[in-house]
C-alpha atoms as a PDB file:
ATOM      1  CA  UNK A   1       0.000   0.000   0.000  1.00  0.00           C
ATOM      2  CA  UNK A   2       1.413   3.631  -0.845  1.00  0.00           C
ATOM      3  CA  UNK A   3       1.627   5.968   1.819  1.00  0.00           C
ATOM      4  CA  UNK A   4      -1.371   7.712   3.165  1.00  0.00           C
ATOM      5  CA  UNK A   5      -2.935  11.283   2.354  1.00  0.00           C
ATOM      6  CA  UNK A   6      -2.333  13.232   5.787  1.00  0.00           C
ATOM      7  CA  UNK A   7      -4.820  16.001   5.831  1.00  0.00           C
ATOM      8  CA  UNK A   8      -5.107  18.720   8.327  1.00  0.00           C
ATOM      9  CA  UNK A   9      -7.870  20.614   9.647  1.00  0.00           C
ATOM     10  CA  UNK A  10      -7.282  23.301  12.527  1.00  0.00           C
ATOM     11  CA  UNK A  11     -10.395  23.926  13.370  1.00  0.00           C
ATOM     12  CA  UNK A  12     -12.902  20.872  12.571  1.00  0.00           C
ATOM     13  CA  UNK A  13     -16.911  20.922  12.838  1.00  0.00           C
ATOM     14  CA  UNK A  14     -19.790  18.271  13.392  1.00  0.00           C
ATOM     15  CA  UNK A  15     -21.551  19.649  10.628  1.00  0.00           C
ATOM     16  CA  UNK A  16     -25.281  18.781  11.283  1.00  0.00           C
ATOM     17  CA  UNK A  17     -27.513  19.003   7.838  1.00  0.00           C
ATOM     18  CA  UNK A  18     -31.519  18.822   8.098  1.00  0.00           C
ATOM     19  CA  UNK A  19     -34.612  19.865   6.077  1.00  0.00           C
ATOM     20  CA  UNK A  20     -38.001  21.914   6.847  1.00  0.00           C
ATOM     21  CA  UNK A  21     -40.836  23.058   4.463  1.00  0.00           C
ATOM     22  CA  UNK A  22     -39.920  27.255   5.116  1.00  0.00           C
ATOM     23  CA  UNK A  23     -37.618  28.856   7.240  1.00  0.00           C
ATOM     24  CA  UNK A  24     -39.723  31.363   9.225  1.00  0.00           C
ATOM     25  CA  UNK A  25     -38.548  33.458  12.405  1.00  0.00           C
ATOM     26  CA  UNK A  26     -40.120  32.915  15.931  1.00  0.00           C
ATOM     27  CA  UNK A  27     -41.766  29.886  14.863  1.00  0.00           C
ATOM     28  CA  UNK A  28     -40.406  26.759  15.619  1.00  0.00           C
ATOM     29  CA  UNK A  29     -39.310  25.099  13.013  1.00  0.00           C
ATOM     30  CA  UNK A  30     -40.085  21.040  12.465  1.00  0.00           C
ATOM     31  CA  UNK A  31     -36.860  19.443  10.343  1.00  0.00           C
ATOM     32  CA  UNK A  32     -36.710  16.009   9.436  1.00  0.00           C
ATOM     33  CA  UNK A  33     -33.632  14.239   7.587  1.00  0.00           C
ATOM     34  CA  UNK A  34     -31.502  15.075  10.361  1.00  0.00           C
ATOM     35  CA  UNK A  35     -27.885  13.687   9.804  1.00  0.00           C
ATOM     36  CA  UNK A  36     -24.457  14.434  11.400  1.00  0.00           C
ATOM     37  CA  UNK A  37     -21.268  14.556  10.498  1.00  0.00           C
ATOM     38  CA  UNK A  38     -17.288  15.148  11.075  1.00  0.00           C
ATOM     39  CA  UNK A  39     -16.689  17.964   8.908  1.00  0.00           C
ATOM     40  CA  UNK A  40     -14.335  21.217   8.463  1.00  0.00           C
ATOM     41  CA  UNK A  41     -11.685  21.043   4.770  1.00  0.00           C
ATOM     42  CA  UNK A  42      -9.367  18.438   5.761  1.00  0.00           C
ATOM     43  CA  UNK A  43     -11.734  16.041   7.269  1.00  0.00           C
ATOM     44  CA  UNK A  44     -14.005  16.545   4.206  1.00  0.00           C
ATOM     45  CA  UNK A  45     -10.996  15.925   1.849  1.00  0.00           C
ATOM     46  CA  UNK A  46     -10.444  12.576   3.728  1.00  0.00           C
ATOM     47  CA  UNK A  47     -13.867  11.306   3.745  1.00  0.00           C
ATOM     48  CA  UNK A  48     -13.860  11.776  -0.229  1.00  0.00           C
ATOM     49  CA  UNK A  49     -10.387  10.055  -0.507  1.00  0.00           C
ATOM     50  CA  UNK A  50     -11.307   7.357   1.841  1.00  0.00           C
ATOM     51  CA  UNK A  51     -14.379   6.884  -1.190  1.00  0.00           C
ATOM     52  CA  UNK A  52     -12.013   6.750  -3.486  1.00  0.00           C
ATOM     53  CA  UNK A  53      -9.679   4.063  -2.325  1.00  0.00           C
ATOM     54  CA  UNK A  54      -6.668   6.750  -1.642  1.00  0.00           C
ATOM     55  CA  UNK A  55      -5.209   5.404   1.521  1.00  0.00           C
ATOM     56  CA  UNK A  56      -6.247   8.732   4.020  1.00  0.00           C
ATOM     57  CA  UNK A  57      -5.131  10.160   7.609  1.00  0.00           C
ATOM     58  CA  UNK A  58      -6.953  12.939   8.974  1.00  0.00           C
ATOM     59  CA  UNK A  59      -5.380  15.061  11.693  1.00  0.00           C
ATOM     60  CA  UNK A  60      -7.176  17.551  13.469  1.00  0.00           C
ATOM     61  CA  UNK A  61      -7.608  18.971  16.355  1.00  0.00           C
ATOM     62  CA  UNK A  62     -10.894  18.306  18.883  1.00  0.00           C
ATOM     63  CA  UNK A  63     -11.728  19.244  22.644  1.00  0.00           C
ATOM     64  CA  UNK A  64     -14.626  18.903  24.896  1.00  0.00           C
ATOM     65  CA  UNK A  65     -17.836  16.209  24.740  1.00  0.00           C
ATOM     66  CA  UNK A  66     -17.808  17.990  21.385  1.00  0.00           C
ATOM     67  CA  UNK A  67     -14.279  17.000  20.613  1.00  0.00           C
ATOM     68  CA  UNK A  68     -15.201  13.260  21.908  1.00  0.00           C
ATOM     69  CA  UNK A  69     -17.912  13.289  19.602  1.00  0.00           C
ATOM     70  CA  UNK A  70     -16.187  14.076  16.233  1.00  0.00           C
ATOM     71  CA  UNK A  71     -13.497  11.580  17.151  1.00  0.00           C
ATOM     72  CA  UNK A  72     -16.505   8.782  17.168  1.00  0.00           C
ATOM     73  CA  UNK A  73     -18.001  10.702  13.845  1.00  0.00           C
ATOM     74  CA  UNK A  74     -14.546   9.800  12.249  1.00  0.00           C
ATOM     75  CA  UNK A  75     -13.937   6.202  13.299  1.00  0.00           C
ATOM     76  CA  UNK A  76     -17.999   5.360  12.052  1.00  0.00           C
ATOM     77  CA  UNK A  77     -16.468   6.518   9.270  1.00  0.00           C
ATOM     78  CA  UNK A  78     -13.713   3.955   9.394  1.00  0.00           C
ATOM     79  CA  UNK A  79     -10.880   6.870   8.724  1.00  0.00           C
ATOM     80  CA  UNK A  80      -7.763   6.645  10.227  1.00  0.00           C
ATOM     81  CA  UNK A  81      -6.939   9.655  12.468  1.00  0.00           C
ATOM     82  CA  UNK A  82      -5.039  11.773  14.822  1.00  0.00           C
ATOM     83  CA  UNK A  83      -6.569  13.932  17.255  1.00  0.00           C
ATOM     84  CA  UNK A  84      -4.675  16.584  18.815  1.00  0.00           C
ATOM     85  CA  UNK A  85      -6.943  17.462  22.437  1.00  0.00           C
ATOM     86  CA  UNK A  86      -7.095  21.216  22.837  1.00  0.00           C
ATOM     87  CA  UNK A  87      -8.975  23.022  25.814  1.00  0.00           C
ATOM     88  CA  UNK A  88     -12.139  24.276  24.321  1.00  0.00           C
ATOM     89  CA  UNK A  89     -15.259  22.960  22.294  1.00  0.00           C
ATOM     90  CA  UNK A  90     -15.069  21.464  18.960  1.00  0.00           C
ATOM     91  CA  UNK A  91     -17.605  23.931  17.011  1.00  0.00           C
ATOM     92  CA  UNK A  92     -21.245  22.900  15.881  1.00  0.00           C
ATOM     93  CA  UNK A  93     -21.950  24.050  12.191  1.00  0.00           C
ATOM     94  CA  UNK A  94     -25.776  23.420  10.659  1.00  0.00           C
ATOM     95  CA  UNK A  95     -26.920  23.409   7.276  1.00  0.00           C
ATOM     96  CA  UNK A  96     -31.016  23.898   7.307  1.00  0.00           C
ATOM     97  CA  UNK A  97     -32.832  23.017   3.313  1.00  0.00           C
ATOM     98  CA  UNK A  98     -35.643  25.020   2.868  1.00  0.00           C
ATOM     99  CA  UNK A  99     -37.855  22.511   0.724  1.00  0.00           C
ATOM    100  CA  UNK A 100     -39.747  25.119  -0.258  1.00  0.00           C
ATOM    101  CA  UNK A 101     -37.910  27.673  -2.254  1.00  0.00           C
ATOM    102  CA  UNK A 102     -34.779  24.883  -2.552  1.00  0.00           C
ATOM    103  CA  UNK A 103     -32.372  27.312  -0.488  1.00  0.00           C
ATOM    104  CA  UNK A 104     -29.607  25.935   2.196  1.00  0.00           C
ATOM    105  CA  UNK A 105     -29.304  28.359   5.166  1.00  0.00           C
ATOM    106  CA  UNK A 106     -26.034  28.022   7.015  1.00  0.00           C
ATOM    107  CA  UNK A 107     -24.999  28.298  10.549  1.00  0.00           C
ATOM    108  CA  UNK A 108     -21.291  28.295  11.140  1.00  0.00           C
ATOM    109  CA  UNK A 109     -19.744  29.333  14.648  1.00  0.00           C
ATOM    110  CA  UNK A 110     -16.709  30.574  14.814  1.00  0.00           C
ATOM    111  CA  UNK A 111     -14.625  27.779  16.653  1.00  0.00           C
ATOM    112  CA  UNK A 112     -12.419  27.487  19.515  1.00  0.00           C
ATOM    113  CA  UNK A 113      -9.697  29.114  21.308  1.00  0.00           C
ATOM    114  CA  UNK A 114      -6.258  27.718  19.938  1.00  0.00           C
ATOM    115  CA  UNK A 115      -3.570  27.798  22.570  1.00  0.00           C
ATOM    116  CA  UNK A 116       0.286  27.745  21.504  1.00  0.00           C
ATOM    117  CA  UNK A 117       1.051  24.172  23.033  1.00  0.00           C
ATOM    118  CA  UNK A 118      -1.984  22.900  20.902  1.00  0.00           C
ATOM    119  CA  UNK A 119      -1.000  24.134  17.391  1.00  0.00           C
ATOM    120  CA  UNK A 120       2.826  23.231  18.476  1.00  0.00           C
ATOM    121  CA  UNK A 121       1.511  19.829  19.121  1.00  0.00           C
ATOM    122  CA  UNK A 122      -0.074  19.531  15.598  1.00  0.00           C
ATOM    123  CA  UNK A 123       3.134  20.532  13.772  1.00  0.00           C
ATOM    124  CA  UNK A 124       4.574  17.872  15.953  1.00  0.00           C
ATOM    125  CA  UNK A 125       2.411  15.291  15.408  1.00  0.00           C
ATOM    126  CA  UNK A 126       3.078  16.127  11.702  1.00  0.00           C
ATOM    127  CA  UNK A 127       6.738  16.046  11.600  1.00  0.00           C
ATOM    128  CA  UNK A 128       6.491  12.748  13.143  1.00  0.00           C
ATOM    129  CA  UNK A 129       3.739  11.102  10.969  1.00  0.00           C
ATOM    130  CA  UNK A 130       4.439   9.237   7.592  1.00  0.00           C
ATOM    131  CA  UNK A 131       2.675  10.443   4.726  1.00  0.00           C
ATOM    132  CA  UNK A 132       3.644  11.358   1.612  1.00  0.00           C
ATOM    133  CA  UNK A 133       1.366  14.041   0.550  1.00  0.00           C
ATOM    134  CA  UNK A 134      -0.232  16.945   2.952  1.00  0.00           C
ATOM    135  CA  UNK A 135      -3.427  18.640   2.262  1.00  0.00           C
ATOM    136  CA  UNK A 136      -4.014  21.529   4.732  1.00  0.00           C
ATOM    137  CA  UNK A 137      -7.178  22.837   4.550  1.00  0.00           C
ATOM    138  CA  UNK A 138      -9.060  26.237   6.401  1.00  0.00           C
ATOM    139  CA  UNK A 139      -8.315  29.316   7.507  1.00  0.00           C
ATOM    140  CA  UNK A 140      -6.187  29.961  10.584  1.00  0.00           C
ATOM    141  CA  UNK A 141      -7.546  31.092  14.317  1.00  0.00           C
ATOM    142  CA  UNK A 142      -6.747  34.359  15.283  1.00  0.00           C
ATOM    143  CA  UNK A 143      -4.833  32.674  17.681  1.00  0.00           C
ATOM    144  CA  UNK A 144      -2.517  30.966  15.141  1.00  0.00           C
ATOM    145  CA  UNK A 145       0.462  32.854  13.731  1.00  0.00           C
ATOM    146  CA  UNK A 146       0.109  33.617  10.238  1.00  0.00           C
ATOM    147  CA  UNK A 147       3.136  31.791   9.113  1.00  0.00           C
ATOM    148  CA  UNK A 148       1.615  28.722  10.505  1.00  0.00           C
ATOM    149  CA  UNK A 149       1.163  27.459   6.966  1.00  0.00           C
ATOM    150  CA  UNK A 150       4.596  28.605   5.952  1.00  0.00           C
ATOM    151  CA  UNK A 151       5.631  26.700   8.961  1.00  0.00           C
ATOM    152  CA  UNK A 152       4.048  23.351   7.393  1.00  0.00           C
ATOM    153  CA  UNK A 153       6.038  23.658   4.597  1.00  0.00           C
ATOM    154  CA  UNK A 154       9.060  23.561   6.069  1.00  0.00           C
ATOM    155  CA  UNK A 155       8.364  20.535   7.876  1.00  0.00           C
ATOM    156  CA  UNK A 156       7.871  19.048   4.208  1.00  0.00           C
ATOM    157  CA  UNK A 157      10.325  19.747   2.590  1.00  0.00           C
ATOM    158  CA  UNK A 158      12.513  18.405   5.210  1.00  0.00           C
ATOM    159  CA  UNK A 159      10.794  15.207   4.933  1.00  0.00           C
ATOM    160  CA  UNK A 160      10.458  15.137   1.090  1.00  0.00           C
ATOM    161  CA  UNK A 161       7.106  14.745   0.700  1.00  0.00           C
ATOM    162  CA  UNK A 162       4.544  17.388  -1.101  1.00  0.00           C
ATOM    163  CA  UNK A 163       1.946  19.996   0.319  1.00  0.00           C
ATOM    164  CA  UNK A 164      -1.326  20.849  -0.850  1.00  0.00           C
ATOM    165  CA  UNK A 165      -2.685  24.131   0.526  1.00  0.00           C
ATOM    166  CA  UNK A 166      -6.391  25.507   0.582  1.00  0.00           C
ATOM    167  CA  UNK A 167      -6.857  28.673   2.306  1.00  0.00           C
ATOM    168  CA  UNK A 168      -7.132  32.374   2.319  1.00  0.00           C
ATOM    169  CA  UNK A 169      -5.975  35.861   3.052  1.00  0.00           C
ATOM    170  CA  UNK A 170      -2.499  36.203   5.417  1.00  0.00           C
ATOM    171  CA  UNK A 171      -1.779  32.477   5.875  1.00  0.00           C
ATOM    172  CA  UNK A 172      -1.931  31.780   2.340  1.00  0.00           C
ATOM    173  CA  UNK A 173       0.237  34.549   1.475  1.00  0.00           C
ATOM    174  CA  UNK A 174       2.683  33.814   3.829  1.00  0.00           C
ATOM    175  CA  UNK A 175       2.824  30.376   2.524  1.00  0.00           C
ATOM    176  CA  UNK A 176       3.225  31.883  -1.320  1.00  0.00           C
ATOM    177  CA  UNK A 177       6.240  33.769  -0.116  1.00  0.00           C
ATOM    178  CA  UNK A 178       7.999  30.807   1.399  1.00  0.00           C
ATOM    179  CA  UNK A 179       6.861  28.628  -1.742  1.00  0.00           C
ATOM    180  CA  UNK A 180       7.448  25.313  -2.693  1.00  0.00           C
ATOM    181  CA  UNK A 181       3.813  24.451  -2.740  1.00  0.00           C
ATOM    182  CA  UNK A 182       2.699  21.668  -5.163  1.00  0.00           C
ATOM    183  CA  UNK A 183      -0.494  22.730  -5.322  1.00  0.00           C
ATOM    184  CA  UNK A 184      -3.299  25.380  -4.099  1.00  0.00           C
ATOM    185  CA  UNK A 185      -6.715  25.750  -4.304  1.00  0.00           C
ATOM    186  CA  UNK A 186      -8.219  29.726  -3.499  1.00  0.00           C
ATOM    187  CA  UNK A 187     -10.975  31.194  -4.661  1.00  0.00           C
ATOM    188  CA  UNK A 188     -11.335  33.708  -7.177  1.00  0.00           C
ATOM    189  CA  UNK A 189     -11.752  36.196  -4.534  1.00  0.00           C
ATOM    190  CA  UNK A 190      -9.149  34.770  -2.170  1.00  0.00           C
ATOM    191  CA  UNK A 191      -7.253  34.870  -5.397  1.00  0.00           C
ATOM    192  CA  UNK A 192      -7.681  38.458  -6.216  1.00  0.00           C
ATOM    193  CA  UNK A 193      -6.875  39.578  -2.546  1.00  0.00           C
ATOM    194  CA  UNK A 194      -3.743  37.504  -2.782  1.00  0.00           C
ATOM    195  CA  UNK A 195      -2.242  39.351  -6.082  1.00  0.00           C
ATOM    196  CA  UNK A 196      -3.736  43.037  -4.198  1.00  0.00           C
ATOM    197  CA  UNK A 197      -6.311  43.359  -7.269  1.00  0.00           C
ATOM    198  CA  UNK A 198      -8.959  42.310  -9.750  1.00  0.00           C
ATOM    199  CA  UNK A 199      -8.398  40.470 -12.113  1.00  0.00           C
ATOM    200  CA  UNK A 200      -9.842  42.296 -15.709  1.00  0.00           C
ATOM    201  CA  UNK A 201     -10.867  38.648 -17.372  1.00  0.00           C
ATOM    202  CA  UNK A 202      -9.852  34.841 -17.141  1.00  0.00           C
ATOM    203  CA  UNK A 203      -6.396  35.456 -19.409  1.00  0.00           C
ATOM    204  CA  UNK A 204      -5.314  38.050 -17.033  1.00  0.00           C
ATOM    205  CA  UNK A 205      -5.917  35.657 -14.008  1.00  0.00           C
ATOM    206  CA  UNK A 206      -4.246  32.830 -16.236  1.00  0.00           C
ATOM    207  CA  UNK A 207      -1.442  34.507 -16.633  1.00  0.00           C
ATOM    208  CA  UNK A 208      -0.822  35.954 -13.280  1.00  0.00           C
ATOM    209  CA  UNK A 209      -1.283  32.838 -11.825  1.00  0.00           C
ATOM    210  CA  UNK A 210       1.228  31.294 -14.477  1.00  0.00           C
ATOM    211  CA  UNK A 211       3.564  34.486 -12.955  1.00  0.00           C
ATOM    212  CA  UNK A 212       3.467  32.520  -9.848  1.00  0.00           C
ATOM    213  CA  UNK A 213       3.944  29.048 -10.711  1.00  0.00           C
ATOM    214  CA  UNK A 214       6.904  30.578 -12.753  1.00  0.00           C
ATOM    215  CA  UNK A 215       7.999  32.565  -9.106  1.00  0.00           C
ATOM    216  CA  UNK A 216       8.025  28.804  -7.610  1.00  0.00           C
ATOM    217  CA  UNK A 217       5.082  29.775  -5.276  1.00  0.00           C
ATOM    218  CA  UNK A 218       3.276  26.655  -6.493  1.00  0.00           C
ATOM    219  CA  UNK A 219       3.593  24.280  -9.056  1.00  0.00           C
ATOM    220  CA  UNK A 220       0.089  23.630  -9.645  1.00  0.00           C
ATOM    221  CA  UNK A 221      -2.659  26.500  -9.351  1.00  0.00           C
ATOM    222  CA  UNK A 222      -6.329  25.985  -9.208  1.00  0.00           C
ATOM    223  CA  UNK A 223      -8.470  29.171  -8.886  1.00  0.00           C
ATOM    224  CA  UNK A 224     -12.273  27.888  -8.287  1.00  0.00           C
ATOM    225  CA  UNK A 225     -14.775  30.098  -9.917  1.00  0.00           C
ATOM    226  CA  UNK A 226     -17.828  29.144  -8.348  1.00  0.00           C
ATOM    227  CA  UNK A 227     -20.720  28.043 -10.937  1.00  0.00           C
ATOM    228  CA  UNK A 228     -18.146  29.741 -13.602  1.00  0.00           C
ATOM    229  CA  UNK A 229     -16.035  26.446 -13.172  1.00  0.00           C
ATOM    230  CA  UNK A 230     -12.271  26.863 -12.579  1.00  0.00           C
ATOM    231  CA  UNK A 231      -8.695  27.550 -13.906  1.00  0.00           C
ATOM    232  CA  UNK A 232      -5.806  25.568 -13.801  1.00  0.00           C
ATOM    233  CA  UNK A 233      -2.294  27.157 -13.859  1.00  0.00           C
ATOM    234  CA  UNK A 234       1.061  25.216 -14.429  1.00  0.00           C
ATOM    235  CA  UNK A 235       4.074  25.319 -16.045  1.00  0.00           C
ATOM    236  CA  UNK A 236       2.654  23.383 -19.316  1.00  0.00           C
ATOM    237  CA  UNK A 237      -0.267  25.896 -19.887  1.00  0.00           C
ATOM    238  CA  UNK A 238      -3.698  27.450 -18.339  1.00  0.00           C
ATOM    239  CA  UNK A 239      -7.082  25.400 -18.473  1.00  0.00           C
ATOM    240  CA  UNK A 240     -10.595  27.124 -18.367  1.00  0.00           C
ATOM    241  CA  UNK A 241     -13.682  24.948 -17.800  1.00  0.00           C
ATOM    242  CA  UNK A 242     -17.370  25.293 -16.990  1.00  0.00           C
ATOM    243  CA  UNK A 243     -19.184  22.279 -14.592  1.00  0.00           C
ATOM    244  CA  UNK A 244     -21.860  20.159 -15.950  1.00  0.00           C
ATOM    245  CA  UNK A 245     -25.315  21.347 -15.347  1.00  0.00           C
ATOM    246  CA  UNK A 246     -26.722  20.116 -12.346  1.00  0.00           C
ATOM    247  CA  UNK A 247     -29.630  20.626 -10.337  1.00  0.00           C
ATOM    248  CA  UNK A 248     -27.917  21.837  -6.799  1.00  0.00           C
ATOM    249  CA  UNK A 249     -29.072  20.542  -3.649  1.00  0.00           C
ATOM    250  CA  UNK A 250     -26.144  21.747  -1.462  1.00  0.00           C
ATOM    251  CA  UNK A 251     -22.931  23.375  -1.645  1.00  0.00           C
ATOM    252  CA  UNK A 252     -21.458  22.187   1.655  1.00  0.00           C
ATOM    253  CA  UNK A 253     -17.967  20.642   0.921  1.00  0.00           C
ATOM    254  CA  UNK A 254     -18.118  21.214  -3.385  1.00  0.00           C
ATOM    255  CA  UNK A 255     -14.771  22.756  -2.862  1.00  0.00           C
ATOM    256  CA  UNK A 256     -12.922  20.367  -0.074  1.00  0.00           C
ATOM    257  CA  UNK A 257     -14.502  17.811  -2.691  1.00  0.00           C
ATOM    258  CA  UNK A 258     -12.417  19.269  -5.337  1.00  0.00           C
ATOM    259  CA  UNK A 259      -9.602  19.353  -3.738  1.00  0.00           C
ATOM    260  CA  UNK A 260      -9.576  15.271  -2.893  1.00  0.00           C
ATOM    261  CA  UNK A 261     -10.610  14.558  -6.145  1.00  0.00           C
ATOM    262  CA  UNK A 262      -7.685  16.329  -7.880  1.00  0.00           C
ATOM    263  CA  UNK A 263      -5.221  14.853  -5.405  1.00  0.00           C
ATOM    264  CA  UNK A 264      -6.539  11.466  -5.450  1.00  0.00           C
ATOM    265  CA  UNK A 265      -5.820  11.583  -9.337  1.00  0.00           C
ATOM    266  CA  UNK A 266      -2.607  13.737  -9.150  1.00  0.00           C
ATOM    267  CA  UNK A 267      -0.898  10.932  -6.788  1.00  0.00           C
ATOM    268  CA  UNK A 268      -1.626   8.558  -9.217  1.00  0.00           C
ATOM    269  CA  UNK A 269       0.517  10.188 -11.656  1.00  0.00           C
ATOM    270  CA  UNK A 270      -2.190  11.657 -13.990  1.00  0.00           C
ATOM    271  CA  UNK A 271      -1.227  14.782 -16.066  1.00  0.00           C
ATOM    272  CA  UNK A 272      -2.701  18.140 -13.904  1.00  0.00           C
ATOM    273  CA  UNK A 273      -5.269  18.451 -16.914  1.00  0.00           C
ATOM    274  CA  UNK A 274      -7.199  15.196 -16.092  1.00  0.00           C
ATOM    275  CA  UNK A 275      -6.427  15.527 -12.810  1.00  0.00           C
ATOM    276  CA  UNK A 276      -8.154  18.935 -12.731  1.00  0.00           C
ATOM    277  CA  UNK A 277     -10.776  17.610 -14.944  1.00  0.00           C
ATOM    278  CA  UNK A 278     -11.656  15.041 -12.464  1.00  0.00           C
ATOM    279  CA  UNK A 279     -11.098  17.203  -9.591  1.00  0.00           C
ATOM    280  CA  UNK A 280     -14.197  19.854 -11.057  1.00  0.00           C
ATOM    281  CA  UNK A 281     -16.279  16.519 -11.375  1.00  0.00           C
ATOM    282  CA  UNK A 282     -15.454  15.392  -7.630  1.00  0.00           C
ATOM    283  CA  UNK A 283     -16.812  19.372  -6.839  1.00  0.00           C
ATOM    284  CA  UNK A 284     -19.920  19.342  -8.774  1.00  0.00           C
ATOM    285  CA  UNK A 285     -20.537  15.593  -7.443  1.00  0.00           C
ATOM    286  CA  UNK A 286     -20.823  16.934  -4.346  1.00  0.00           C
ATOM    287  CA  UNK A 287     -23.897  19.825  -4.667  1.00  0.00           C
ATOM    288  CA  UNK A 288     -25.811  16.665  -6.051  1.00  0.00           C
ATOM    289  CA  UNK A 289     -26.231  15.482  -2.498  1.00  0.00           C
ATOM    290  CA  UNK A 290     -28.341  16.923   0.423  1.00  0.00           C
ATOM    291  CA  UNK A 291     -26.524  18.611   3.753  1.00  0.00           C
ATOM    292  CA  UNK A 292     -23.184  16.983   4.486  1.00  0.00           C
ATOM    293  CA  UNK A 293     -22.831  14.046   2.439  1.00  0.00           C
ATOM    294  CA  UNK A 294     -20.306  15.193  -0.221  1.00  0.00           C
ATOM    295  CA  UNK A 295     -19.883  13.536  -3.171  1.00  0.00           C
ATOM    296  CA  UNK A 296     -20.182   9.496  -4.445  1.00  0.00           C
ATOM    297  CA  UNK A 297     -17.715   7.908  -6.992  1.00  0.00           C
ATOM    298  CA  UNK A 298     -20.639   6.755  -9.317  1.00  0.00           C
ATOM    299  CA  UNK A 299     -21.638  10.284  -9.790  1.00  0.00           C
ATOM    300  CA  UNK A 300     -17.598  11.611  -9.966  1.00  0.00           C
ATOM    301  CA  UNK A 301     -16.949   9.172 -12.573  1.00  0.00           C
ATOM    302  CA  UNK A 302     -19.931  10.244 -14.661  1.00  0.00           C
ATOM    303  CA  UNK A 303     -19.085  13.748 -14.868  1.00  0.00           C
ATOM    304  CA  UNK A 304     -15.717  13.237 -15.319  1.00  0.00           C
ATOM    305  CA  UNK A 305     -16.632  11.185 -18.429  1.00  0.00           C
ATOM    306  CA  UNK A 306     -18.578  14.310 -19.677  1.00  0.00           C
ATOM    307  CA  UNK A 307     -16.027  16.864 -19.330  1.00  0.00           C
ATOM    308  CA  UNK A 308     -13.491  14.327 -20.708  1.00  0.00           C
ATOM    309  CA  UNK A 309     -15.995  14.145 -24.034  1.00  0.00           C
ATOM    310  CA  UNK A 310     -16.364  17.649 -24.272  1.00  0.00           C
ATOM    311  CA  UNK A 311     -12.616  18.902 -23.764  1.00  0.00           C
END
């Protein structure tokens, strides 16, 4: 077996999902279709590789009955893990579909306190695991210094192994001045803040995140444009493509979806462009399902074969 996926996510979630005819204030509101899960970007990531076969480890870190909770969340799950105990509360996120106008209302708290000695322990535990690629996902705590990320990367390249970074604003541009990414993930937006501007059409964007790769910030760039699709940015070229059609029924995880599915393909040695391909089909897989259920490999592999026909 190759080495596991080690995926990181600072500041996890049981990410509750249900359903009610309207959403009205006052009133209480019956649901039904109530489901729980572990959630936040790296757990998510690891719950779609563990679909996919890709040997997975998620790391995170988890306090409280809370925190005791999401650790049983993730071994129903049957994913490996490491859980780093902190002081406070694992957060409680909930996604609420409103049947009646199709619309997802989300409630996500802002998480706990992070102490040094806990986030010192993660890059620990990390330096000590064996993994060969590292997907850290989420934005950081106030709490956490904002060359936490930067930190990470240090830790692999001293141990070889490749980092895959999803995040936003300070961390992530700490991390794109230490480079030696392999690969990162923002958002248009998150994009645009990190260059200090907008960008005037999807060349420009290609190009400055081609300026990048070429700066060795990352070698792969993925900028997700929402329902506009997303671009791909390497050193063989740019790649602009729209998702299939779908009827949405959620968008919880699309993106942490994309982000497994891309890596899942990428350590298998396929070429960024199917790999990206594949990754956009692993994203819109996942706002086929209802509340927190991601995406399913049936429904991955069909898209996938769509885009494939149509590139």
């Amino acid at each position: 077996m190759s080495q596991p996926i080690l995926t990181l996510t600072l500041n996890p979630a049981i990410d509750g999902a249900c359903e009610t005819d309207v959403v009205r204030h006052t009133h209480k509101l019956r649901t039904s279709n109530e489901r729980y899960d572990a959630g936040g970007g790296g757990i998510n990531v690891s719950r779609v590789l563990a679909r996919l076969g890709s040997p997975t480890i998620a790391c995170y870190l988890a306090g409280g009955f809370t925190g005791q909770l999401l650790d049983q969340l993730i071994e129903a799950a049957e994913i490996p893990h490491l859980s780093i105990p902190i002081g406070d509360a694992t957060r409680i996120s909930h996604a609420v579909y409103e049947r009646s106008t199709g619309r997802e209302y989300r409630f996500v708290p802002e998480g706990p306190h992070i102490r040094e000695g806990e986030w010192r322990a993660a890059l620990d535990r990390i330096g000590e695991a064996d993994f060969s690629i590292l997907v850290a996902s989420g934005s950081l705590a106030p709490e956490l210094p904002e060359d936490f990320y930067a930190r990470l990367q240090d830790i692999t390249e001293q141990k070889g192994v490749r980092m895959v970074l999803d995040s936003s604003g300070p961390a992530l541009e700490r991390a794109v001045m230490a480079g030696g990414l392999w690969m990162m993930k923002p958002s248009r937006g998150e994009f645009e803040a990190l260059i200090g501007r907008k960008c005037t059409d999807i060349d420009d964007m290609g190009r400055t995140a081609q300026g990048l790769v070429a700066r060795g910030a990352a070698e792969i760039i993925v900028v997700t444009l929402g329902h506009e699709g997303a671009l791909l940015a390497h050193a063989g070229g740019t790649l602009c493509r729209k998702p299939p059609q779908v009827e949405v029924q959620s968008a919880v995880g699309a993106g942490d979806s994309f982000v497994a599915g891309m890596t899942h393909r990428l350590a298998q040695g396929w070429t960024p462009e199917r790999a990206f391909l594949y990754g956009m089909a692993a994203g819109t897989a996942a706002v086929l399902t209802p509340g927190n259920d991601l995406c399913h490999p049936q429904d991955i592999e069909r898209l996938f074969a769509e885009l494939e026909k149509g590139a």
